[in-house]
N, C-alpha and C. Protein backbone atom coordinates (compact mmCIF):
# COMPACT_ATOMS: atom_id res chain seq x y z
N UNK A 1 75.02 6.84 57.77
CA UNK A 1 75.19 7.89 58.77
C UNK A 1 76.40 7.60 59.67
N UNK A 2 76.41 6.27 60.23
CA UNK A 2 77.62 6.38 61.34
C UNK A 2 79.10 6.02 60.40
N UNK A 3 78.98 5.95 59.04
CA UNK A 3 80.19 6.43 58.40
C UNK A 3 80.79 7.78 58.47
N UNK A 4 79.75 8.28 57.68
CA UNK A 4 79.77 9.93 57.99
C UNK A 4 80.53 10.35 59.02
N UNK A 5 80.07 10.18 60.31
CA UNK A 5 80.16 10.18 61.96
C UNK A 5 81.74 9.72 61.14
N UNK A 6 81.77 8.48 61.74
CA UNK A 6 83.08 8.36 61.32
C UNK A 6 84.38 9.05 61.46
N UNK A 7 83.86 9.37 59.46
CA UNK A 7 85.02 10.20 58.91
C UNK A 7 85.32 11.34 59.54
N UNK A 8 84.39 11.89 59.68
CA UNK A 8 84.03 13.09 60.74
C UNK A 8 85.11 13.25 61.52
N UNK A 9 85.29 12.11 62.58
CA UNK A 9 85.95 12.28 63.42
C UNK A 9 87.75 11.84 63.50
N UNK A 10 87.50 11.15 62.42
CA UNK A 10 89.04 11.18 62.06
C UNK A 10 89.77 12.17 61.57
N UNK A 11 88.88 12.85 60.41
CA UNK A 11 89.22 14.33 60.41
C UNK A 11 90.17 14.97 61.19
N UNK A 12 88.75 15.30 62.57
CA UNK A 12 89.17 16.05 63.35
C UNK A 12 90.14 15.35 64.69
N UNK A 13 90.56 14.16 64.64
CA UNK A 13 92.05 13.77 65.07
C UNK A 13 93.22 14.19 64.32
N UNK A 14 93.03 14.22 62.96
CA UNK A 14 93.89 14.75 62.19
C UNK A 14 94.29 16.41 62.52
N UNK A 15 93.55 16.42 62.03
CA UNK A 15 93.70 18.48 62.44
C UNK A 15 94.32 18.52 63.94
N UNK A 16 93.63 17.87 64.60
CA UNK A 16 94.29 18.22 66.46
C UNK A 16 95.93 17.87 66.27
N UNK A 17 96.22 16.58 65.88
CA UNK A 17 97.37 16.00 66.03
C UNK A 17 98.53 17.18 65.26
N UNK A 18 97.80 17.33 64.02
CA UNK A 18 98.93 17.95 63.26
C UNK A 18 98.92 19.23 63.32
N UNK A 19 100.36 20.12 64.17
CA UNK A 19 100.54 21.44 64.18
C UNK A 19 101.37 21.57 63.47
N UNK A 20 101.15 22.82 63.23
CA UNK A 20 102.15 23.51 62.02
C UNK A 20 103.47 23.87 62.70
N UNK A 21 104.35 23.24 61.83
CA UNK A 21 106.22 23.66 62.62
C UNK A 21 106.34 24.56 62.40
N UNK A 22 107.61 24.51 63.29
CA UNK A 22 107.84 26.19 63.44
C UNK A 22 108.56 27.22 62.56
N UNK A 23 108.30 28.48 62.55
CA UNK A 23 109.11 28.95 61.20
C UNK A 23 110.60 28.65 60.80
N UNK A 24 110.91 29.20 59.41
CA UNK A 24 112.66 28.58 59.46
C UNK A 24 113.50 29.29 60.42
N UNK A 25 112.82 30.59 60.47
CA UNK A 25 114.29 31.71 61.36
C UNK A 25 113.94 31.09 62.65
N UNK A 26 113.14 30.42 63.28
CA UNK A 26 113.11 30.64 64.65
C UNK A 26 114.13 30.21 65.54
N UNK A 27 114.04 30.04 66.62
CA UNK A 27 114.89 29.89 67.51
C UNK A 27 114.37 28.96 68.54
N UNK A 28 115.28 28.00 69.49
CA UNK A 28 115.01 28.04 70.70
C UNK A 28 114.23 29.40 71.81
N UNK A 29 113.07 29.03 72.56
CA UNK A 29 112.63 30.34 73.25
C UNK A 29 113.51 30.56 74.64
N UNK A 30 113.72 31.52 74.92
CA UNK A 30 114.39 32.38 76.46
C UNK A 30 113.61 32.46 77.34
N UNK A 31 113.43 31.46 78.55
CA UNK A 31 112.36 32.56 79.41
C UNK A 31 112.58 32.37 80.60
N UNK A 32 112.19 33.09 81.53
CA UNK A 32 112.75 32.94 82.78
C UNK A 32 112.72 32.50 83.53
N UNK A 33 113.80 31.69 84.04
CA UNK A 33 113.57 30.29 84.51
C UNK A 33 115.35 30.30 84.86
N UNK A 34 115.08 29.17 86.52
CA UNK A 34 116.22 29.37 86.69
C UNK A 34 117.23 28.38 86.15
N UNK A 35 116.68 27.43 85.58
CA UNK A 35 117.76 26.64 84.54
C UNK A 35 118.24 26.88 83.08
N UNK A 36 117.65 28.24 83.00
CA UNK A 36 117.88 28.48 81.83
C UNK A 36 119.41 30.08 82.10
N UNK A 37 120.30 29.24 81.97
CA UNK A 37 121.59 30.37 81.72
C UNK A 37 121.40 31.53 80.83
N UNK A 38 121.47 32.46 81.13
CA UNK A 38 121.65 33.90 80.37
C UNK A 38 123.38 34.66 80.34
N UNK A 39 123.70 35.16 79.12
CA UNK A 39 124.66 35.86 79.04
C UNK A 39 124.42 37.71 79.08
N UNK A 40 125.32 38.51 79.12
CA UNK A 40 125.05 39.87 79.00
C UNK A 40 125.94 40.24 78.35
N UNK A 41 125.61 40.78 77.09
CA UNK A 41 126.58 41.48 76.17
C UNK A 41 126.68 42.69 75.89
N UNK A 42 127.60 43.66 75.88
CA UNK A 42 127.59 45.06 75.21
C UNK A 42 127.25 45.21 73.89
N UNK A 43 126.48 46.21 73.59
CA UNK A 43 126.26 46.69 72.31
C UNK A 43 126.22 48.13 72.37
N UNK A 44 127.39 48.40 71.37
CA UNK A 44 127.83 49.96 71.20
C UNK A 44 128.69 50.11 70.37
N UNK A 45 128.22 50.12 69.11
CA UNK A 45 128.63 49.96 67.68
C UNK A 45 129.76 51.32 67.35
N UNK A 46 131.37 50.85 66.97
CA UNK A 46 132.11 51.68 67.06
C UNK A 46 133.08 51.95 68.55
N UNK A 47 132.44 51.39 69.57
CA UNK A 47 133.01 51.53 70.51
C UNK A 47 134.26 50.08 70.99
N UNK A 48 135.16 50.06 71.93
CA UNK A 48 136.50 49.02 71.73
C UNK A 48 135.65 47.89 72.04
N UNK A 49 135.01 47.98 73.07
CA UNK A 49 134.28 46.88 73.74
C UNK A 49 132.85 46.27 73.37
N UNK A 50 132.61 47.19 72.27
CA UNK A 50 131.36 46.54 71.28
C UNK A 50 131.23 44.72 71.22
N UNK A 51 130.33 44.27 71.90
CA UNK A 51 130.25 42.84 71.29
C UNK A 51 130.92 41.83 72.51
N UNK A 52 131.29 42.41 73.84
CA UNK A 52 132.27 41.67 74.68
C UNK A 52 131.12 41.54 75.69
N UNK A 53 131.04 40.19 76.60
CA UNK A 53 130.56 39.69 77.56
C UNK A 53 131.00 40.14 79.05
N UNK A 54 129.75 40.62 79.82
CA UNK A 54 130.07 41.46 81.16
C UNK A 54 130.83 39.92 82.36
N UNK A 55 131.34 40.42 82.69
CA UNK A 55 132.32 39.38 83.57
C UNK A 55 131.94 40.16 84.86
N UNK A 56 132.52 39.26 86.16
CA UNK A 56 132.11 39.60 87.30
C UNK A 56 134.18 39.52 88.29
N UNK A 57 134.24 40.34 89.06
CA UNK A 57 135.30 40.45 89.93
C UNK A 57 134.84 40.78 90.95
N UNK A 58 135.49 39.57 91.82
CA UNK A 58 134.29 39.51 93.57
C UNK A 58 133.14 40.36 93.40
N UNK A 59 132.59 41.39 94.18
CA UNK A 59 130.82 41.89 93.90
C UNK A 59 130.75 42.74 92.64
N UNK A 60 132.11 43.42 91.93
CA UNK A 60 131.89 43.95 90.54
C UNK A 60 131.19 43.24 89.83
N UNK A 61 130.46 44.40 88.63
CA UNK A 61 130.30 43.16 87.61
C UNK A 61 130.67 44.54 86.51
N UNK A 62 131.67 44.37 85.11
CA UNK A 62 131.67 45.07 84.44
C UNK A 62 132.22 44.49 83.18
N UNK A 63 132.77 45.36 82.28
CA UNK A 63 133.54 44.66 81.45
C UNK A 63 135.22 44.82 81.26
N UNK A 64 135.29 43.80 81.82
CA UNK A 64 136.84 43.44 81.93
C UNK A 64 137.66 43.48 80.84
N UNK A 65 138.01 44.28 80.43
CA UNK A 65 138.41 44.00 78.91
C UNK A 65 140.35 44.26 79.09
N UNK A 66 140.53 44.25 80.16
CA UNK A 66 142.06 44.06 80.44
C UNK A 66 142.41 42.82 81.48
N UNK A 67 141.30 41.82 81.65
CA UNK A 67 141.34 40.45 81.93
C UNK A 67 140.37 39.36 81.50
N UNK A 68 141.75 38.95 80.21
CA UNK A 68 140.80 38.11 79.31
C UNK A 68 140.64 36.59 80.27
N UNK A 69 141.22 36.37 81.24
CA UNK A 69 141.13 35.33 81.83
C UNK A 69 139.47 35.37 82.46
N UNK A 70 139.25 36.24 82.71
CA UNK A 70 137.86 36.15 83.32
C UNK A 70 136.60 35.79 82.53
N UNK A 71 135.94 34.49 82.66
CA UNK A 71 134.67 34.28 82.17
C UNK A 71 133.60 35.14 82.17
N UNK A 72 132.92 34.98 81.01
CA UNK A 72 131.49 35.62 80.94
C UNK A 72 130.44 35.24 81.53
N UNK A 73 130.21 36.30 83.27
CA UNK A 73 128.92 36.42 83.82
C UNK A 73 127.75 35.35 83.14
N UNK A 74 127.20 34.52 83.87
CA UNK A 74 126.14 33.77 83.24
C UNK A 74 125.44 33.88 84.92
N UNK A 75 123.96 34.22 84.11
CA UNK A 75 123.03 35.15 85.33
C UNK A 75 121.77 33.94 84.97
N UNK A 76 120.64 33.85 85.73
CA UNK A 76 119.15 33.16 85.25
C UNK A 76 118.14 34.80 86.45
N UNK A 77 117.15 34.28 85.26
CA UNK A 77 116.31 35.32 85.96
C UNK A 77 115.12 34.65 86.19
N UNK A 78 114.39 35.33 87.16
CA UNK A 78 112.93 34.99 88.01
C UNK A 78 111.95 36.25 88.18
N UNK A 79 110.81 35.77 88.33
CA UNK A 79 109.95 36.92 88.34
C UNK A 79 110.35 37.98 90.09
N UNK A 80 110.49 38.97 89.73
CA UNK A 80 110.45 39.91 90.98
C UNK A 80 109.49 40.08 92.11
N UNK A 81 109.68 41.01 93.00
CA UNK A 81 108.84 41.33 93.23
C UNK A 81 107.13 41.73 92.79
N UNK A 82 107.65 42.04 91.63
CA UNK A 82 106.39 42.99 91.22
C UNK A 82 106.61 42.13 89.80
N UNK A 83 105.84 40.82 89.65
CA UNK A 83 106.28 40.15 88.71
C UNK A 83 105.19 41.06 88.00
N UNK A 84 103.69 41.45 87.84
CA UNK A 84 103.23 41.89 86.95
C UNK A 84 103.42 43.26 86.36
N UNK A 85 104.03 43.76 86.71
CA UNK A 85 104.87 44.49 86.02
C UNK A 85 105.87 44.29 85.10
N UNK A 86 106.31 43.16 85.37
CA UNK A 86 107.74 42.35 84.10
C UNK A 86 109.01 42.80 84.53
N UNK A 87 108.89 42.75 85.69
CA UNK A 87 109.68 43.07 86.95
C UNK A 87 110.31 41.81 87.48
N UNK A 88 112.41 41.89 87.08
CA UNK A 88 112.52 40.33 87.69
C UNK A 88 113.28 40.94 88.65
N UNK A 89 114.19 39.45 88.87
CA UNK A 89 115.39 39.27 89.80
C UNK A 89 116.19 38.48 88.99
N UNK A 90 117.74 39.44 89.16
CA UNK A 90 118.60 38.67 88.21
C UNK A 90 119.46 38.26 89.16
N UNK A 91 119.76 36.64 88.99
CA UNK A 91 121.36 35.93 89.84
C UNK A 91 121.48 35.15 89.03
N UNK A 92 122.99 35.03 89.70
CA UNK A 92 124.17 34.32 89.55
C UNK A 92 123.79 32.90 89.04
N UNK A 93 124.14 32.20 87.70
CA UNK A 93 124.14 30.80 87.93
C UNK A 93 125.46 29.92 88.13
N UNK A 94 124.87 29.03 88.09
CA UNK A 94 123.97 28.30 88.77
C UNK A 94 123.12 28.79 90.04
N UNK A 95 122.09 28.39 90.46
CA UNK A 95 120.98 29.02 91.36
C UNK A 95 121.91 28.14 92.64
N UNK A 96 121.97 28.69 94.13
CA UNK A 96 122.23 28.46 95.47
C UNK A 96 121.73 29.04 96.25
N UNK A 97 121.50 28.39 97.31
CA UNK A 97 120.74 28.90 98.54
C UNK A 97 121.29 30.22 99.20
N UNK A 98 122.37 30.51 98.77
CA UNK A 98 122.27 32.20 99.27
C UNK A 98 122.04 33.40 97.67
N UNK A 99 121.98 32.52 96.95
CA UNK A 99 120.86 33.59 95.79
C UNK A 99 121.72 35.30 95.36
N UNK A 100 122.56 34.69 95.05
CA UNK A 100 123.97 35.58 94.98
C UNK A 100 123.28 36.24 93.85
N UNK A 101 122.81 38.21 94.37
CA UNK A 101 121.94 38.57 93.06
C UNK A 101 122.47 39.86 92.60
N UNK A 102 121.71 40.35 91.38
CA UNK A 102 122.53 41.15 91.01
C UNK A 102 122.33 42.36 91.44
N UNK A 103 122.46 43.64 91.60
CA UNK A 103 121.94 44.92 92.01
C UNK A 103 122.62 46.08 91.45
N UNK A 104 122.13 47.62 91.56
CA UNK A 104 122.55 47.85 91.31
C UNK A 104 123.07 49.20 92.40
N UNK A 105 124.49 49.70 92.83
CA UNK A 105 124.49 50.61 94.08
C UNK A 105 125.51 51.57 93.61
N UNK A 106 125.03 52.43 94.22
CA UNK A 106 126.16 54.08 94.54
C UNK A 106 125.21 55.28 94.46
N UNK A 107 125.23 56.49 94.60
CA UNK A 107 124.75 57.72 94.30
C UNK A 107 123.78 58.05 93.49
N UNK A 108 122.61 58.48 93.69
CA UNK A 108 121.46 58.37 92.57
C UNK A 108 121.96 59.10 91.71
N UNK A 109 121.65 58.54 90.35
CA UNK A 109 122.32 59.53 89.14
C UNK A 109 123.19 58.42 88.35
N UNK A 110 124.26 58.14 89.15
CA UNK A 110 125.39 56.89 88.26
C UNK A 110 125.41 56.18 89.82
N UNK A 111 125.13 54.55 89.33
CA UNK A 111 125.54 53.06 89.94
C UNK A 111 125.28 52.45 88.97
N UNK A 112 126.67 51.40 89.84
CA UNK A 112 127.22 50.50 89.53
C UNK A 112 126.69 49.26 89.84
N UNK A 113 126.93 48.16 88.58
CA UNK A 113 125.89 46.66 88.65
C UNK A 113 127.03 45.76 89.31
N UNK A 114 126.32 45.35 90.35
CA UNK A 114 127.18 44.59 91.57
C UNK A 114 126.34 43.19 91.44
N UNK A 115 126.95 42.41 92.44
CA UNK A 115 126.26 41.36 93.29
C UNK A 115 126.53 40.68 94.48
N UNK A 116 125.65 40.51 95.10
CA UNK A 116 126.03 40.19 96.59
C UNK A 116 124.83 38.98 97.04
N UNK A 117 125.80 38.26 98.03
CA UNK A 117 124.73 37.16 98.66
C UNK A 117 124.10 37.66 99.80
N UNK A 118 123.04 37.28 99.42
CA UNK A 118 121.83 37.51 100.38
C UNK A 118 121.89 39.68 100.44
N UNK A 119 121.47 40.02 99.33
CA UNK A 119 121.44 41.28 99.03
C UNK A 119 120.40 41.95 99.75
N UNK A 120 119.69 41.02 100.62
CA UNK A 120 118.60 41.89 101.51
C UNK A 120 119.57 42.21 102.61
N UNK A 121 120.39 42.30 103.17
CA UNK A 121 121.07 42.47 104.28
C UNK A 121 122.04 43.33 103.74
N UNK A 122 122.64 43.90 103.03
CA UNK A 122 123.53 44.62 102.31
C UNK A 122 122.51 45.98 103.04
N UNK A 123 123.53 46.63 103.33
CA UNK A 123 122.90 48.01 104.03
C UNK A 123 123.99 49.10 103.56
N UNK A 124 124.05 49.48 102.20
CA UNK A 124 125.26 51.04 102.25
C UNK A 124 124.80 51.85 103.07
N UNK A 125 125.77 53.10 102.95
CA UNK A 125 126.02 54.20 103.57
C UNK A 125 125.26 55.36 102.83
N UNK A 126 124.49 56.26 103.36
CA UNK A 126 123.85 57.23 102.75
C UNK A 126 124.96 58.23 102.48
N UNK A 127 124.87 58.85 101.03
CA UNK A 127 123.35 58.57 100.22
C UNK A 127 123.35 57.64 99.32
N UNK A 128 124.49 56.59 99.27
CA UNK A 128 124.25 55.37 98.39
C UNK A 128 122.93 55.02 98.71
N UNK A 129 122.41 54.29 97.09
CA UNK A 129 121.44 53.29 97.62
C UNK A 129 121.58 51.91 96.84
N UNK A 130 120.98 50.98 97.50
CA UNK A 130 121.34 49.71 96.51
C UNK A 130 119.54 49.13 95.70
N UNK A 131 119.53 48.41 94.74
CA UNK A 131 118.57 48.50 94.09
C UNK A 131 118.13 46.87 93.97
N UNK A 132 117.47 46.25 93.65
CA UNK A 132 116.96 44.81 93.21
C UNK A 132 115.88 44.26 93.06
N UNK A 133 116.27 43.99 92.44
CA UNK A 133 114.34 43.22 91.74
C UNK A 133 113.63 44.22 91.16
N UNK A 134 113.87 45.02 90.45
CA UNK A 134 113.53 45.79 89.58
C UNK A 134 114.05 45.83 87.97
N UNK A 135 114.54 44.97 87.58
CA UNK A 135 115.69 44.63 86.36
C UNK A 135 113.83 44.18 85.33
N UNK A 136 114.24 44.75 84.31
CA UNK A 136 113.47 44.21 82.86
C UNK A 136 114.34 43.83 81.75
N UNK A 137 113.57 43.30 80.80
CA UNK A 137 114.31 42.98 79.64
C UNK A 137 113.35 42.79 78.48
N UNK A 138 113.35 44.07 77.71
CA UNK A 138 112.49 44.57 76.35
C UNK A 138 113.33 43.62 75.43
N UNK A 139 112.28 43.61 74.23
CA UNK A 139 110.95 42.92 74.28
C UNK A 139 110.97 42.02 75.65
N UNK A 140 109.91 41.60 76.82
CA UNK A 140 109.94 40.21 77.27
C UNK A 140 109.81 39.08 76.52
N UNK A 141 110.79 38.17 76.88
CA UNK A 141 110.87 36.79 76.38
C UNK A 141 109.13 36.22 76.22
N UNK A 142 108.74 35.99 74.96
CA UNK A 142 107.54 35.33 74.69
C UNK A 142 107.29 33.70 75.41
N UNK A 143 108.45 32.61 75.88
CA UNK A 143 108.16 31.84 76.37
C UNK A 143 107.45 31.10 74.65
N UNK A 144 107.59 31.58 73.33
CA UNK A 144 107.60 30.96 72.00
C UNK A 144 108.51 30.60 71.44
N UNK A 145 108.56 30.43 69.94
CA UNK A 145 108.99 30.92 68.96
C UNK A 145 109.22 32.25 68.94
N UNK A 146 110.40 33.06 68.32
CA UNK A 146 110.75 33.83 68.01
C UNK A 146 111.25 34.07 67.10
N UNK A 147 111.85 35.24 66.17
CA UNK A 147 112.45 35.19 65.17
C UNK A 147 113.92 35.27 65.84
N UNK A 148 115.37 34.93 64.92
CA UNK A 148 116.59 34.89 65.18
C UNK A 148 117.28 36.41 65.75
N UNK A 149 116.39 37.32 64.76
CA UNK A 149 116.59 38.69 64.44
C UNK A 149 116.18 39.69 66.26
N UNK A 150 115.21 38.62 66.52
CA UNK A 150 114.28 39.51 67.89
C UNK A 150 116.29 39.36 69.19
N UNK A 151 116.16 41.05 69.49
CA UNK A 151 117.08 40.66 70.53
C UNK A 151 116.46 41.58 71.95
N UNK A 152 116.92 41.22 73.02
CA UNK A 152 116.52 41.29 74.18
C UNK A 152 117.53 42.45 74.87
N UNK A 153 117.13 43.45 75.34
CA UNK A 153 117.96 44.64 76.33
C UNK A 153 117.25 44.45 77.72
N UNK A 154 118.74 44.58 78.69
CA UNK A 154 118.62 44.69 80.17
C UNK A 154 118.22 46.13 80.44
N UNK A 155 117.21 46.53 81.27
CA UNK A 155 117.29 48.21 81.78
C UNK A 155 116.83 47.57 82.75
N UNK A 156 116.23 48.62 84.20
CA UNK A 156 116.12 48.90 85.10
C UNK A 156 115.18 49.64 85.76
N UNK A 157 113.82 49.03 86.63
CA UNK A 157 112.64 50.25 86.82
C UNK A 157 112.48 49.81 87.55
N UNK A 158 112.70 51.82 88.63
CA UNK A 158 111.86 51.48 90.10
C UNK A 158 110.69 52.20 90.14
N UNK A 159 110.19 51.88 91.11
CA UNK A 159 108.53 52.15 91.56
C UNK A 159 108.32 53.73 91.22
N UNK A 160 107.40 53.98 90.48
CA UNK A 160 106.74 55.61 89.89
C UNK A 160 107.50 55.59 88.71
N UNK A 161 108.56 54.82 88.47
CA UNK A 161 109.42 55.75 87.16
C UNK A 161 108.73 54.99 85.74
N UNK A 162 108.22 56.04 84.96
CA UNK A 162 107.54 55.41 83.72
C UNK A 162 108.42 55.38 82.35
N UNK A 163 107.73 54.77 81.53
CA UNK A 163 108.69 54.19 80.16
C UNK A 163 109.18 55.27 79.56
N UNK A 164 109.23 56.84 79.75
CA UNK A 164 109.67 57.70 79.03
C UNK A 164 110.91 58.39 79.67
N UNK A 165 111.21 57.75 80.77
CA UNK A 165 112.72 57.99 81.84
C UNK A 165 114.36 57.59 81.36
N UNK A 166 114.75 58.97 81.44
CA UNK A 166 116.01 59.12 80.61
C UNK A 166 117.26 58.02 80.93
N UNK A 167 116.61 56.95 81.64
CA UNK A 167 117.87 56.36 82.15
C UNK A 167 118.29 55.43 81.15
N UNK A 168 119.96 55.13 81.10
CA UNK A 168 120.54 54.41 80.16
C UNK A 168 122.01 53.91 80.96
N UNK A 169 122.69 53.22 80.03
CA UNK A 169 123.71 52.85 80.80
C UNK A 169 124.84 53.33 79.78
N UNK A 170 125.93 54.01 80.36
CA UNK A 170 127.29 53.98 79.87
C UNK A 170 128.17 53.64 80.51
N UNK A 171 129.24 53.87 79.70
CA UNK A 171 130.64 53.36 80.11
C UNK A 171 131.88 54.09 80.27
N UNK A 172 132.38 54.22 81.41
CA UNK A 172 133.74 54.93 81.50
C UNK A 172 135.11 53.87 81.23
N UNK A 173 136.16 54.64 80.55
CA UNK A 173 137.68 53.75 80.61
C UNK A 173 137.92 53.94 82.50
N UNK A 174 138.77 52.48 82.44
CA UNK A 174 139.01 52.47 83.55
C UNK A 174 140.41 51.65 83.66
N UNK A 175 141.17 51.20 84.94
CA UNK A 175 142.34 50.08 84.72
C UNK A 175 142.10 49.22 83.86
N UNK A 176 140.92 48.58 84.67
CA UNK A 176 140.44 47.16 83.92
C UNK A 176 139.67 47.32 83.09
N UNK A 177 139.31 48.02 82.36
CA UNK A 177 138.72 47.63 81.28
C UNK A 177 137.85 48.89 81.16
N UNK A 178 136.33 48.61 81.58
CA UNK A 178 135.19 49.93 81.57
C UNK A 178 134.06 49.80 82.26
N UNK A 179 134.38 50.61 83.38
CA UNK A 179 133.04 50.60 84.10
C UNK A 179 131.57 51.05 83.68
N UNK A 180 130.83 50.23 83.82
CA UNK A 180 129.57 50.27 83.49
C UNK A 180 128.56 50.83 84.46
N UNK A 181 128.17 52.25 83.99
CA UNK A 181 126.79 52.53 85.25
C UNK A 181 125.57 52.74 84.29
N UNK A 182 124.43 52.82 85.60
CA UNK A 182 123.38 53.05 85.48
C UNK A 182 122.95 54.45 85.28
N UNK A 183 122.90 55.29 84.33
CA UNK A 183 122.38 56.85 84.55
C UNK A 183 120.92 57.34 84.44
N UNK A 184 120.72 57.80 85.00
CA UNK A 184 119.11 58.13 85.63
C UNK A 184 119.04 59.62 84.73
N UNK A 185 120.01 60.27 84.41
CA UNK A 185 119.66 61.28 83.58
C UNK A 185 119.76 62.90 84.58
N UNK A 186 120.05 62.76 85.98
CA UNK A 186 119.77 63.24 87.34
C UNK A 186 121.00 64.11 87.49
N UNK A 187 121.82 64.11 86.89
CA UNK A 187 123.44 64.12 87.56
C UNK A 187 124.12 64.77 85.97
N UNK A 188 125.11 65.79 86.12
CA UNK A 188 125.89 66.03 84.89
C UNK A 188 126.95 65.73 85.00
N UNK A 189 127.32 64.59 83.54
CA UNK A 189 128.35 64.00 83.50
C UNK A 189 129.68 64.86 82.73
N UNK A 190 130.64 64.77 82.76
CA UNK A 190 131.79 65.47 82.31
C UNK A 190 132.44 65.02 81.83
N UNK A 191 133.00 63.77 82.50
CA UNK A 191 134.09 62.86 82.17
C UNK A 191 133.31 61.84 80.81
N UNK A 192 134.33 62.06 79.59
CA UNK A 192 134.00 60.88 78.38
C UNK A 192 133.74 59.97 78.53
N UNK A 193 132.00 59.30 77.67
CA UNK A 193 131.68 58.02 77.96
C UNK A 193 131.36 57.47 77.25
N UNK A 194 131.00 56.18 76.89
CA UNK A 194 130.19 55.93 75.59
C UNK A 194 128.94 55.32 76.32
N UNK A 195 127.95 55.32 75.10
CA UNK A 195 126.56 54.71 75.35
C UNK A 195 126.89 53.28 75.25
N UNK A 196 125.89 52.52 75.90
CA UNK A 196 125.64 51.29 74.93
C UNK A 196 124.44 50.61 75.41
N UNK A 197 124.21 49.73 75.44
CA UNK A 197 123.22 48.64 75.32
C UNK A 197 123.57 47.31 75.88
N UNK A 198 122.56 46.94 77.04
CA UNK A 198 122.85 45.35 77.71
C UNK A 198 122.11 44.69 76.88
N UNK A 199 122.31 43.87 76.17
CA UNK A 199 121.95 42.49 75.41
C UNK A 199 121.82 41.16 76.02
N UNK A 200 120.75 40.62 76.22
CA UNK A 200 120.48 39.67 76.86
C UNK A 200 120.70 38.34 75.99
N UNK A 201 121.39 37.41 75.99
CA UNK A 201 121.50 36.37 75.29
C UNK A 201 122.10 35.31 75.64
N UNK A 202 121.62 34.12 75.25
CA UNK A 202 121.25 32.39 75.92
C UNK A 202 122.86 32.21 76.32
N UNK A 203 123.32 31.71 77.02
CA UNK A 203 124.69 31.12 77.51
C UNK A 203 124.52 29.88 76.84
C-alpha cells in the first residue's frame, strides 16, 4: 500500500511540474504596464504612409512623414479611469512624475492626438474639448501567449458612447507629413482623406 501511495504521488509532482510550452507562433505577451514600451503604427493599405510610426513634435503627435529625423513615439499604457471598462491612459515613455499623456483635443467631430504634462490642468477654449483616459486597444492584450498573427488597434471611448459608434481616425496631407484626427462621424468632411488604423505594437 504505501508503495502505491508512493507512486501516486510522484505522478502527481510530475504532472504539476511539467507544463506544456508554448505554441510555435507565439509571441512575447503586451500588457499594460508601464515598463513595457509601446509603438503606434499606421495601417492603411495603399495609402503613402501605410506602415510608418506616429512621431511626436512638442504637444503634436502625428505622422511626420516630411521629418525623417524624428523618432517613433514610444507611449506605455495603464489602466484608466474606468479601468473596468478596458479603459486606459496612454503616456509618454519612459514614465515621469509629470506623466506627460496623451489626449485627444479640438472641435467635437475632428481632434487631434496631442500630449501634454500634467493634462489635468490643460483647460482649452470652448468649444474645444480635450479628452483622456478613455483610449482602448481591441483585441485587449491577454497578459498570455498569443498568436504572431493577433494585432492590436488604438480607438477611443467616452462615457455613453457604445461599440457601434461611427468613430474612426483619418488622415489629412499636410506640410509635414499628415495630420491625424479623431472622427466621431458628427461633422461633414470635404476636404480628401484617407482611412486608416492605429496599430499598437511592442517598441
Amino acid at each position: 500500500m504505501k508503495l502505491i501511495l508512493a507512486l501516486i504521488a510522484v505522478l502527481q509532482a510530475s504532472v504539476t511540474v511539467a507544463a506544456p510550452p508554448p505554441p510555435a507562433d507565439a509571441k512575447n505577451p503586451i500588457v499594460p504596464r508601464a515598463d513595457v514600451p509601446l509603438k503606434l503604427r499606421a495601417v492603411a493599405p495603399g495609402a503613402p504612409f501605410d506602415g510608418r510610426f506616429f512621431s511626436s513634435n512638442e504637444s503634436a503627435i502625428n505622422l511626420f512623414t516630411n521629418s525623417p529625423s524624428n523618432a517613433p513615439l514610444r507611449v506605455y499604457a495603464e489602466p484608466g479611469p474606468n479601468p473596468a471598462e478596458g479603459r486606459l491612459a496612454i503616456r509618454k515613455f519612459p514614465r515621469d512624475e509629470a506623466h506627460n499623456e496623451l489626449a485627444l483635443l479640438g472641435k467635437p467631430g475632428l481632434e487631434s492626438i496631442v500630449s501634454f504634462f500634467e493634462v489635468r490642468a490643460v483647460d482649452p477654449l470652448p468649444p474645444s474639448r480635450l479628452s483622456f483616459g478613455g483610449w482602448t486597444i481591441t483585441p485587449p492584450f491577454s497578459g498570455g501567449y498569443e498568436p504572431k498573427t493577433t494585432k492590436h488597434f488604438l480607438d477611443y471611448k467616452r462615457d455613453g458612447q457604445g461599440t457601434a459608434a461611427a468613430s474612426r481616425w483619418i488622415a489629412f496631407p499636410s506640410a509635414t507629413g499628415y495630420d491625424v484626427k479623431y472622427y466621431d462621424g458628427s461633422v461633414i468632411v470635404t476636404q480628401n482623406y484617407f482611412p486608416l488604423k492605429i496599430e499598437v505594437v511592442k517598441a
